[in-house]
PDB file of N, CA and C in Angstrom:
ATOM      1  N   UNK A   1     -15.237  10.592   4.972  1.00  0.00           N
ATOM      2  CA  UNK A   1     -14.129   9.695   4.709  1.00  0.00           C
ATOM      3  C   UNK A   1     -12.943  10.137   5.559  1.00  0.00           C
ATOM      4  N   UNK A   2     -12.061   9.188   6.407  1.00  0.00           N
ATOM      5  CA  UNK A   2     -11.195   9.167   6.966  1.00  0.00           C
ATOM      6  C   UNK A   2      -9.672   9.236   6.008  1.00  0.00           C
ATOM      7  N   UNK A   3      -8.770   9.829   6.577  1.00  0.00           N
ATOM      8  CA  UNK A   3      -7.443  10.295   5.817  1.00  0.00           C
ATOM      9  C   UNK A   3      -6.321   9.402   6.762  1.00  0.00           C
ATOM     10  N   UNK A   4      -4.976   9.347   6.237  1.00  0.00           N
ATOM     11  CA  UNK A   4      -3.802   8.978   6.707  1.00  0.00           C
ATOM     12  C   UNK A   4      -3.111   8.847   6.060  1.00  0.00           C
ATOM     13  N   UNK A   5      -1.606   9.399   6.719  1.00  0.00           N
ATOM     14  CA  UNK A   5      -0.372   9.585   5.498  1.00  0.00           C
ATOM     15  C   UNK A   5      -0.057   7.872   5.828  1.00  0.00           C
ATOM     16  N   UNK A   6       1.085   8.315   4.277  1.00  0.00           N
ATOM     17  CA  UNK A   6       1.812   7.331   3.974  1.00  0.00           C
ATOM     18  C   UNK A   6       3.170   6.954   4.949  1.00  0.00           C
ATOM     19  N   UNK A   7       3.472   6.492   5.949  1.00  0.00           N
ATOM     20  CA  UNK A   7       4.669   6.595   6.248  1.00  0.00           C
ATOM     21  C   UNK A   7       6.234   5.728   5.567  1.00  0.00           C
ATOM     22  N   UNK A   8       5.992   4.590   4.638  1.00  0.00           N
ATOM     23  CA  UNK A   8       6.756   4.360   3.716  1.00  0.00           C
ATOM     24  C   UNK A   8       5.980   3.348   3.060  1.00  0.00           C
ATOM     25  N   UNK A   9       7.325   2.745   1.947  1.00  0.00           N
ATOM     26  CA  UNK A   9       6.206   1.925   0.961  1.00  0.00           C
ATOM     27  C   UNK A   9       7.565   1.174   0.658  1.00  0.00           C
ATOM     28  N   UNK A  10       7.298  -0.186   0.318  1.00  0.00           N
ATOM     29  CA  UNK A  10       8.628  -1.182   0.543  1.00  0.00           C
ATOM     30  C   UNK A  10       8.419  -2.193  -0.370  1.00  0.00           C
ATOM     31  N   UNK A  11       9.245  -2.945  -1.030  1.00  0.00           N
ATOM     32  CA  UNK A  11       8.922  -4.055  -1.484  1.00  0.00           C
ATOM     33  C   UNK A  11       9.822  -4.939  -0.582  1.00  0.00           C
ATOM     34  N   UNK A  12       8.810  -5.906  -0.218  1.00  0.00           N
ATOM     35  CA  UNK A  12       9.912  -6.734   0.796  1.00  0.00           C
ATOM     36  C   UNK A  12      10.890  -8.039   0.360  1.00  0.00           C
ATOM     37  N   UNK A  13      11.729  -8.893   1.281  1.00  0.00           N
ATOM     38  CA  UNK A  13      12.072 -10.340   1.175  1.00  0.00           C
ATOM     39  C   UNK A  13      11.245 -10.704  -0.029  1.00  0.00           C
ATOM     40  N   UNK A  14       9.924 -10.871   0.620  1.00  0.00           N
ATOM     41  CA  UNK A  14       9.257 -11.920  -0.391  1.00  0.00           C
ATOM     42  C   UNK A  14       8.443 -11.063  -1.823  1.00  0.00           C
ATOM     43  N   UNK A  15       9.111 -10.084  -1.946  1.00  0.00           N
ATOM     44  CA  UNK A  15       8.385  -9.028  -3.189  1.00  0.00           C
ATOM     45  C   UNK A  15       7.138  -8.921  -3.053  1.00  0.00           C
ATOM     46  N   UNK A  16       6.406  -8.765  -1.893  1.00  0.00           N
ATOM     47  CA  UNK A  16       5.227  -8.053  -1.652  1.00  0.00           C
ATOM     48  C   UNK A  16       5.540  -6.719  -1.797  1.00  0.00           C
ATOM     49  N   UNK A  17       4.668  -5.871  -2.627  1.00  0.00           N
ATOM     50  CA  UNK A  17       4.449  -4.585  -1.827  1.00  0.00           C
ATOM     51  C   UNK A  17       3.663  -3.925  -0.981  1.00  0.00           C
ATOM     52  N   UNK A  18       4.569  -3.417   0.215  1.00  0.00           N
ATOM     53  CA  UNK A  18       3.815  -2.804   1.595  1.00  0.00           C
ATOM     54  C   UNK A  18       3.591  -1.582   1.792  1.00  0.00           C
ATOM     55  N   UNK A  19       2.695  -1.415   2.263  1.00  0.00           N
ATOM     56  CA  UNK A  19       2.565  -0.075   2.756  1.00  0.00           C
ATOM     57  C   UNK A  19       2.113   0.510   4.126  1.00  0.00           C
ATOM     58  N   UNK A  20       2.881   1.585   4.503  1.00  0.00           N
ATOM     59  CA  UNK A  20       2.646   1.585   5.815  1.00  0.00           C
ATOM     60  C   UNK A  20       1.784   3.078   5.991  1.00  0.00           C
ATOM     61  N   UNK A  21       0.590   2.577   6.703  1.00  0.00           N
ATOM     62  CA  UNK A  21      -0.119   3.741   6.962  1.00  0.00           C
ATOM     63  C   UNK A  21       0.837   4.531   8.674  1.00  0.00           C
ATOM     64  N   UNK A  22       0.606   5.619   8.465  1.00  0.00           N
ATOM     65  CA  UNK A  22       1.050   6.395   9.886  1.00  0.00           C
ATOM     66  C   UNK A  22       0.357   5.542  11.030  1.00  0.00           C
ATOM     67  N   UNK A  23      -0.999   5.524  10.925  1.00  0.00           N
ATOM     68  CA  UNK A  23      -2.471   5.766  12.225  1.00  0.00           C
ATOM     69  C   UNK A  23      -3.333   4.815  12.032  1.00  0.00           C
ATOM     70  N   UNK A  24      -3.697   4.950  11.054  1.00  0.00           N
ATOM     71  CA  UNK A  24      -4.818   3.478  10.699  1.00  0.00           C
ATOM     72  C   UNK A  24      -4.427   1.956  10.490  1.00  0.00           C
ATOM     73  N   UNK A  25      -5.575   1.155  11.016  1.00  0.00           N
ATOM     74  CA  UNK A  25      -5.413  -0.354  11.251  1.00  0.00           C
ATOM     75  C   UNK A  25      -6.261  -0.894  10.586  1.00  0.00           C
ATOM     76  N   UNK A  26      -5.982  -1.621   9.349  1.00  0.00           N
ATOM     77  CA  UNK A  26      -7.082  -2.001   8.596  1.00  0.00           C
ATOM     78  C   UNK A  26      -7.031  -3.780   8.356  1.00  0.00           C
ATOM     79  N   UNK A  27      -7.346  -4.330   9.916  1.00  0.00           N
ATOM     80  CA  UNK A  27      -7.310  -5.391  10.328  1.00  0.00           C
ATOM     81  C   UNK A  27      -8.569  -6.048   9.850  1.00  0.00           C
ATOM     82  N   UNK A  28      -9.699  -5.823   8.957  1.00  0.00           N
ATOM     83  CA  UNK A  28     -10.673  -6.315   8.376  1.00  0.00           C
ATOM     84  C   UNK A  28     -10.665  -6.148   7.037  1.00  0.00           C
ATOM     85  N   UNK A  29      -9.112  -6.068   5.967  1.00  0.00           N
ATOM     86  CA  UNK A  29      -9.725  -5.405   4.803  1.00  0.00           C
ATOM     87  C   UNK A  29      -9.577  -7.217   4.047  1.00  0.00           C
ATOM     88  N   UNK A  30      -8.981  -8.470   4.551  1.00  0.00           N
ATOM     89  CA  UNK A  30      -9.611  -9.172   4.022  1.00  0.00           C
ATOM     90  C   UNK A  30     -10.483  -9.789   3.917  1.00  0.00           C
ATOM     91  N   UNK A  31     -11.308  -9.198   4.379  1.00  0.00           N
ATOM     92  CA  UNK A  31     -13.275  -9.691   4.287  1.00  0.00           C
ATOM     93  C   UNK A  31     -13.593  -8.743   2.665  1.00  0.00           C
ATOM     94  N   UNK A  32     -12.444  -7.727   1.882  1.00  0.00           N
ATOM     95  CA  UNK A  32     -13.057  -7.214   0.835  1.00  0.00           C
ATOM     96  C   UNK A  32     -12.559  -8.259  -0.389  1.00  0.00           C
ATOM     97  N   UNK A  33     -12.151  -9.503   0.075  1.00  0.00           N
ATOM     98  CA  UNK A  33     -11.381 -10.803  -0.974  1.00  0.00           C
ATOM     99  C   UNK A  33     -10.929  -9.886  -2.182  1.00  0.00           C
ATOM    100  N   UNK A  34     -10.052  -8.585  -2.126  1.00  0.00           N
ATOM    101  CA  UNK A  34      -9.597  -7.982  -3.254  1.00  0.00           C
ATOM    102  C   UNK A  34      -8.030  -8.355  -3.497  1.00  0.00           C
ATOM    103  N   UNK A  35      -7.207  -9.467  -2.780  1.00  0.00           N
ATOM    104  CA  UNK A  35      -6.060  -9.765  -2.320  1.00  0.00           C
ATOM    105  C   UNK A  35      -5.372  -8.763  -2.273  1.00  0.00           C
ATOM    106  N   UNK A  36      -5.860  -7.832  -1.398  1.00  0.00           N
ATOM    107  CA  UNK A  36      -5.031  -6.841  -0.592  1.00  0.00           C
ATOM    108  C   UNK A  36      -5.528  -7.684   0.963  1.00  0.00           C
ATOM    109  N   UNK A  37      -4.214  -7.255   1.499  1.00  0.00           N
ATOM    110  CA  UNK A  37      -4.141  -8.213   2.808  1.00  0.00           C
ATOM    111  C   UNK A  37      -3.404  -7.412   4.091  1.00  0.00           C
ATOM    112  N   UNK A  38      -3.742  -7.393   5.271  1.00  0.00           N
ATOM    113  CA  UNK A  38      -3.149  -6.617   6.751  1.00  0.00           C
ATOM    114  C   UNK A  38      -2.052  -7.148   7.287  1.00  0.00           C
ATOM    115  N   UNK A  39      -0.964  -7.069   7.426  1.00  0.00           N
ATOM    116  CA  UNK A  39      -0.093  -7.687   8.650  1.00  0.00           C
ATOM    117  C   UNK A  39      -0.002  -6.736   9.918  1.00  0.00           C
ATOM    118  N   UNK A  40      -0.984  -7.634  11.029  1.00  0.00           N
ATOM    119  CA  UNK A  40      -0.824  -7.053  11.575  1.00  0.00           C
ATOM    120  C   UNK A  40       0.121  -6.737  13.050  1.00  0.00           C
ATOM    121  N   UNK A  41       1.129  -7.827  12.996  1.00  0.00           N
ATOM    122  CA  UNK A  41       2.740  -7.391  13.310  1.00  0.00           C
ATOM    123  C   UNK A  41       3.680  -6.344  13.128  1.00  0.00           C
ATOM    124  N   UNK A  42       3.514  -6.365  11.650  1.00  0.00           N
ATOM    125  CA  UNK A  42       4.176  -5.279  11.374  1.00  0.00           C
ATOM    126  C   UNK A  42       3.468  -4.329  10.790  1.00  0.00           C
ATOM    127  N   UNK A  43       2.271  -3.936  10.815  1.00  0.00           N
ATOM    128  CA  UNK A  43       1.455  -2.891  10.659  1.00  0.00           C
ATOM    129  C   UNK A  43       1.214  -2.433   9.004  1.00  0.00           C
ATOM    130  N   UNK A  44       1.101  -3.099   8.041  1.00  0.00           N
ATOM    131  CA  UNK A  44       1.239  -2.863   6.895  1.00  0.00           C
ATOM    132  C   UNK A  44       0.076  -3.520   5.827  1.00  0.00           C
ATOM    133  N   UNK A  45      -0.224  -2.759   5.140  1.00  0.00           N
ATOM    134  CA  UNK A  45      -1.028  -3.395   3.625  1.00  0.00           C
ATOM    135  C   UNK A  45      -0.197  -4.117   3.065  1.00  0.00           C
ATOM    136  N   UNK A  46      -0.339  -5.284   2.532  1.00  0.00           N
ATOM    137  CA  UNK A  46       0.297  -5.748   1.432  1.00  0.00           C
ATOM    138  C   UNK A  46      -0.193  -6.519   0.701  1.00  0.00           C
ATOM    139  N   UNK A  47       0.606  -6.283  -0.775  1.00  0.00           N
ATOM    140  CA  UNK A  47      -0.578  -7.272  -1.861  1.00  0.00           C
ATOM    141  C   UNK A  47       0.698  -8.754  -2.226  1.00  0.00           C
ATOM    142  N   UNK A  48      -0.028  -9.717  -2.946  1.00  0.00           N
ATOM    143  CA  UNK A  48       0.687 -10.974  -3.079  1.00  0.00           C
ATOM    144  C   UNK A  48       1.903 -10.058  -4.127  1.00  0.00           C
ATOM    145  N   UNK A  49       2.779 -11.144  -4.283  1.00  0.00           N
ATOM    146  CA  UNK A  49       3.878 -10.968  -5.365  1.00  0.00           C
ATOM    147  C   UNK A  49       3.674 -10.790  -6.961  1.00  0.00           C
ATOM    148  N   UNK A  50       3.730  -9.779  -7.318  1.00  0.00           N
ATOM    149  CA  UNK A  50       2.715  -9.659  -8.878  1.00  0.00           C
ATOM    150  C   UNK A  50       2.971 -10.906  -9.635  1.00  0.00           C
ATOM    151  N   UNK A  51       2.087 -10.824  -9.954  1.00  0.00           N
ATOM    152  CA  UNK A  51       1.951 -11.982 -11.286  1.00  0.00           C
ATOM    153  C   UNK A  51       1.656 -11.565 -12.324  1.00  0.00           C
ATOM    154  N   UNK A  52       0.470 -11.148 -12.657  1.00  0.00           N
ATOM    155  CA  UNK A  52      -0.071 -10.142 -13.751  1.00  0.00           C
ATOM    156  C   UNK A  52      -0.023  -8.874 -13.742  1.00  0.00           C
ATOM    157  N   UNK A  53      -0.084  -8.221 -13.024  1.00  0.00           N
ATOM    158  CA  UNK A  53       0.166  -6.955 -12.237  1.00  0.00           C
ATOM    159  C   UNK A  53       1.410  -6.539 -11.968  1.00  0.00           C
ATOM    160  N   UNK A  54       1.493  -5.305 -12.551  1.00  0.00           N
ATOM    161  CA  UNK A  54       2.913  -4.744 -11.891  1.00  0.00           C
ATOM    162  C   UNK A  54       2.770  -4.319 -10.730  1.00  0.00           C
ATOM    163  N   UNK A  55       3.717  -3.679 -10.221  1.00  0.00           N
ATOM    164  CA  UNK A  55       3.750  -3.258  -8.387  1.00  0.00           C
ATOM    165  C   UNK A  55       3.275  -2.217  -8.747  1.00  0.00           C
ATOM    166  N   UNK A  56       3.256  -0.913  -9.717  1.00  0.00           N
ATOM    167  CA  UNK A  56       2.381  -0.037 -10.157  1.00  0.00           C
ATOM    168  C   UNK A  56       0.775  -0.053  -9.752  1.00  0.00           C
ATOM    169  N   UNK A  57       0.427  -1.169 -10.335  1.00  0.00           N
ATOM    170  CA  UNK A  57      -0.907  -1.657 -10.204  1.00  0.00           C
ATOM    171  C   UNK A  57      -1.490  -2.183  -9.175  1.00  0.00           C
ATOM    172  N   UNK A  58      -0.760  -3.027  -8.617  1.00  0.00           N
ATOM    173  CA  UNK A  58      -0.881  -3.280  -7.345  1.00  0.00           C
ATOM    174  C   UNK A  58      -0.771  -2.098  -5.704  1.00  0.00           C
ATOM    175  N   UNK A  59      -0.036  -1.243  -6.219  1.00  0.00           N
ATOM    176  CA  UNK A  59      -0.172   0.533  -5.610  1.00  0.00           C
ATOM    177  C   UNK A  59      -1.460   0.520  -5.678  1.00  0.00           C
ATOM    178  N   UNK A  60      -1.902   0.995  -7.059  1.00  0.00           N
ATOM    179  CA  UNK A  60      -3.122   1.154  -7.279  1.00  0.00           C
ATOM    180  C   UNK A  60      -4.016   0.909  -6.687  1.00  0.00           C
ATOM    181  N   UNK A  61      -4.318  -0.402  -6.715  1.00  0.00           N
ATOM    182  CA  UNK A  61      -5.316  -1.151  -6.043  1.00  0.00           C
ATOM    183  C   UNK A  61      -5.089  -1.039  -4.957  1.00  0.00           C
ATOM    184  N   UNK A  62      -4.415  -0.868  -4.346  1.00  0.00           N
ATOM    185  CA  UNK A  62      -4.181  -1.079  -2.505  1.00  0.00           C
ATOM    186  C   UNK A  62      -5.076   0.304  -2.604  1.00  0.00           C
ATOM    187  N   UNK A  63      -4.632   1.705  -2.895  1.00  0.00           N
ATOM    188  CA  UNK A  63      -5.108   2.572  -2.501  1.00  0.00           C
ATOM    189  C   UNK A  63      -6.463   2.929  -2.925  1.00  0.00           C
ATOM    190  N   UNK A  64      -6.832   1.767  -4.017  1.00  0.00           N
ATOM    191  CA  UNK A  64      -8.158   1.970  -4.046  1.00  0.00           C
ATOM    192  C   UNK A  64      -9.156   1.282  -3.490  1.00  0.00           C
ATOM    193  N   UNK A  65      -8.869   0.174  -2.600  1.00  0.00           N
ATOM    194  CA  UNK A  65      -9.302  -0.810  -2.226  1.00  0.00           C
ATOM    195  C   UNK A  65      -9.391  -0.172  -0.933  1.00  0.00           C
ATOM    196  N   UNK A  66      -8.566   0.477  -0.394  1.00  0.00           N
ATOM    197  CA  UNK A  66      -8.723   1.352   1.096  1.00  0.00           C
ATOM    198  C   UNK A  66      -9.525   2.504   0.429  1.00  0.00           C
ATOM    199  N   UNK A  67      -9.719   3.170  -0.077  1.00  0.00           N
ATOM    200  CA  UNK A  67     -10.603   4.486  -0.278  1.00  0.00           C
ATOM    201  C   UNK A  67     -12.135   4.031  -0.294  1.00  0.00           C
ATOM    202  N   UNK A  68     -12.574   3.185  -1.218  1.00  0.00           N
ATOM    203  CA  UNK A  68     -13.895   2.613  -1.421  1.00  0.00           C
ATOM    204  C   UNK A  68     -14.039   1.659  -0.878  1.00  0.00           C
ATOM    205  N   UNK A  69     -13.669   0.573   0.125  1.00  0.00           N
ATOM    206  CA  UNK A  69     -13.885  -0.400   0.722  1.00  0.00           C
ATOM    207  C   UNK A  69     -13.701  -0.444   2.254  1.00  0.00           C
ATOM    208  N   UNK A  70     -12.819   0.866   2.780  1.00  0.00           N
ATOM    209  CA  UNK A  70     -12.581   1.058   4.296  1.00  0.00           C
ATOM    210  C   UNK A  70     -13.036   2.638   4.476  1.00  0.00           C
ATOM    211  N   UNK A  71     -12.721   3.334   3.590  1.00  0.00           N
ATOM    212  CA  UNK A  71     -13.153   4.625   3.451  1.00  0.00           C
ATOM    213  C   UNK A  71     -12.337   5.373   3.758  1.00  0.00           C
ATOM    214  N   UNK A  72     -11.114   5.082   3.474  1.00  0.00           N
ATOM    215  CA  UNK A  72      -9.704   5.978   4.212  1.00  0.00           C
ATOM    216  C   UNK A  72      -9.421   5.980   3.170  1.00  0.00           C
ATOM    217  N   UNK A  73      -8.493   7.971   2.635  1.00  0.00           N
ATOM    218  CA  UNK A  73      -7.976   8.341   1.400  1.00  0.00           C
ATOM    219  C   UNK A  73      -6.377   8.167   2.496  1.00  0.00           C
ATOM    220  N   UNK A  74      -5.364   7.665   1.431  1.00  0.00           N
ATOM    221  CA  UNK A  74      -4.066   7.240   2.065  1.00  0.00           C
ATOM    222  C   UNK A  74      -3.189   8.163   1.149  1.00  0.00           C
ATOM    223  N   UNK A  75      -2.671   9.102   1.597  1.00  0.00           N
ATOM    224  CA  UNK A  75      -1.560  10.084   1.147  1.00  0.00           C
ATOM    225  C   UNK A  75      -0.113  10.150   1.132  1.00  0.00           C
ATOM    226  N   UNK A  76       0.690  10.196   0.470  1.00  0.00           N
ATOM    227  CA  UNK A  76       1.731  10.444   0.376  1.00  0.00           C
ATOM    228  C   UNK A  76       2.245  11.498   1.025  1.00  0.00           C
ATOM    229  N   UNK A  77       3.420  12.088   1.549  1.00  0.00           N
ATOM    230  CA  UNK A  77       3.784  12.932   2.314  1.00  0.00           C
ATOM    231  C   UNK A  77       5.519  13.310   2.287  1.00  0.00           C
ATOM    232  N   UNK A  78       5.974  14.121   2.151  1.00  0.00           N
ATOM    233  CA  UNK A  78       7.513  14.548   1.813  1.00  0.00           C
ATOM    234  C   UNK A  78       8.065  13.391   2.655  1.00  0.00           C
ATOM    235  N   UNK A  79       7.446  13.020   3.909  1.00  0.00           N
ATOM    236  CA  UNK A  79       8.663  12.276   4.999  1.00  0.00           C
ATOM    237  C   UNK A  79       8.234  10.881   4.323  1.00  0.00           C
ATOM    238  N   UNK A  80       7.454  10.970   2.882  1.00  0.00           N
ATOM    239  CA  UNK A  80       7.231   9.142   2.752  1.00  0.00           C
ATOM    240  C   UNK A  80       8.549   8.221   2.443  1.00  0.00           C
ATOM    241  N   UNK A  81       8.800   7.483   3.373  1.00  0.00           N
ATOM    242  CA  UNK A  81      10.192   6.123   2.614  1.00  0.00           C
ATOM    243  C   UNK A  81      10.179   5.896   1.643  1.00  0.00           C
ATOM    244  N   UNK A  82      10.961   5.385   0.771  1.00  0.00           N
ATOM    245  CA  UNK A  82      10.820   4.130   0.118  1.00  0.00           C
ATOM    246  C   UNK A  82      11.946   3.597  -0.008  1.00  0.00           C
ATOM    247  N   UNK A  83      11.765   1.852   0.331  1.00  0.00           N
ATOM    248  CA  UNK A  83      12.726   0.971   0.657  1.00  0.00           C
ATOM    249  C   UNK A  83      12.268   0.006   0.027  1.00  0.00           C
ATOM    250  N   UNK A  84      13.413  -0.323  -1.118  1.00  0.00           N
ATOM    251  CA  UNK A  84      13.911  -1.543  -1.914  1.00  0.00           C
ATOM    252  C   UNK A  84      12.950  -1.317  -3.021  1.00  0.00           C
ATOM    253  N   UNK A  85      12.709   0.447  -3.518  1.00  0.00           N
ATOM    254  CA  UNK A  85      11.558   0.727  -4.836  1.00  0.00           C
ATOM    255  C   UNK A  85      12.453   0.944  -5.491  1.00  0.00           C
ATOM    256  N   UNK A  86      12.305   0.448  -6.915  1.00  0.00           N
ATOM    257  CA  UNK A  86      13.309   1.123  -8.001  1.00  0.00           C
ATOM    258  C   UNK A  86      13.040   2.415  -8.571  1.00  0.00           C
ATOM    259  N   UNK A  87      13.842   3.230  -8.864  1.00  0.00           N
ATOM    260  CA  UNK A  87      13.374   4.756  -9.033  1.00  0.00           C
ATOM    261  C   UNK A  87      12.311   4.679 -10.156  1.00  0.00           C
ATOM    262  N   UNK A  88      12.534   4.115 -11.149  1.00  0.00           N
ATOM    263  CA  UNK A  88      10.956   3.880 -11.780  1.00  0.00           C
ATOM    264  C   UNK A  88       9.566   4.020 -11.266  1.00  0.00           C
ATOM    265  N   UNK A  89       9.630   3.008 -10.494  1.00  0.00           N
ATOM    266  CA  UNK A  89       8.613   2.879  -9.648  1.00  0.00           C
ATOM    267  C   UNK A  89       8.132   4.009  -8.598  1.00  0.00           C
ATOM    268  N   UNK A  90       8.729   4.437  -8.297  1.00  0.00           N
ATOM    269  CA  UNK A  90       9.166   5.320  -7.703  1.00  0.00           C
ATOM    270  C   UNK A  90       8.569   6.734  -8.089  1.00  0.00           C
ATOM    271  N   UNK A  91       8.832   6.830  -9.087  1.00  0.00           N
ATOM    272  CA  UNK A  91       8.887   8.202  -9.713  1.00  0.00           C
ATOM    273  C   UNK A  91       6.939   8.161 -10.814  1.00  0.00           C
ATOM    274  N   UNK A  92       6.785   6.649 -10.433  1.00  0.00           N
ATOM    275  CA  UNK A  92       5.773   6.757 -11.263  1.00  0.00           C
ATOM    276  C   UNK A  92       4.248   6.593 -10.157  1.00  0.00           C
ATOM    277  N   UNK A  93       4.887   6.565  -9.085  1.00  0.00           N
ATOM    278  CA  UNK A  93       4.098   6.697  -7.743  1.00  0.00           C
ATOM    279  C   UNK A  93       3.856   8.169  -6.988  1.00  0.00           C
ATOM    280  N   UNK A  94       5.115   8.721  -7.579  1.00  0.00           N
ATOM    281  CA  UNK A  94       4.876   9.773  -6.837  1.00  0.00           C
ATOM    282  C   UNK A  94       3.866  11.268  -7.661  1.00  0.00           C
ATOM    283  N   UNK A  95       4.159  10.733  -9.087  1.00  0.00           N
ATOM    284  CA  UNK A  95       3.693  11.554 -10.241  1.00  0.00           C
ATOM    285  C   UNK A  95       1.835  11.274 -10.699  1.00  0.00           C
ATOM    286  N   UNK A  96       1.674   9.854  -9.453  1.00  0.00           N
ATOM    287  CA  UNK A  96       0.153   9.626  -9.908  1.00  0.00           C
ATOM    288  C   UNK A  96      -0.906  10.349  -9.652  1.00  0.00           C
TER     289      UNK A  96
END
């Protein structure tokens, strides 16, 4: 299994949450129809705008949807961002 840090994690404009790998391009992960989705402009995972799901959960799933479905473990790292997370969130991401 392939590794890569986290280089930040964002909720954007449209309340997606993104995530930005350092190195890896995971320009095929919607062939895993898990609505985790690639932009690949701006280089990022992102899942739709929760509905049922908190952005918690939707973390979740992103990083589990890349571990067992692309085979990359995605890490967090002291230099990780976070932009427009509420410290909640935040604090409950970093403690997982």
């Amino acid at each position: 299994m392939s590794s890569d840090a986290i280089k930040e994690i964002k909720i954007d404009d449209s309340g997606r949450l993104c995530i930005f790998p350092e190195q890896k391009k995971f320009t095929m992960i919607y062939r895993t129809a898990t609505e985790v989705h690639w932009d690949n402009q701006g280089m990022f995972l992102y899942s739709p705008k929760p509905r049922e799901r908190s952005y918690f959960d939707w973390y979740n799933h992103i990083m589990d949807v890349v571990k067992n479905e692309c085979y990359c473990e995605l890490s967090l790292t002291k230099e990780t961002e976070f932009t427009n997370i509420p410290v909640s969130l935040q604090q409950q991401i970093l403690t997982n």
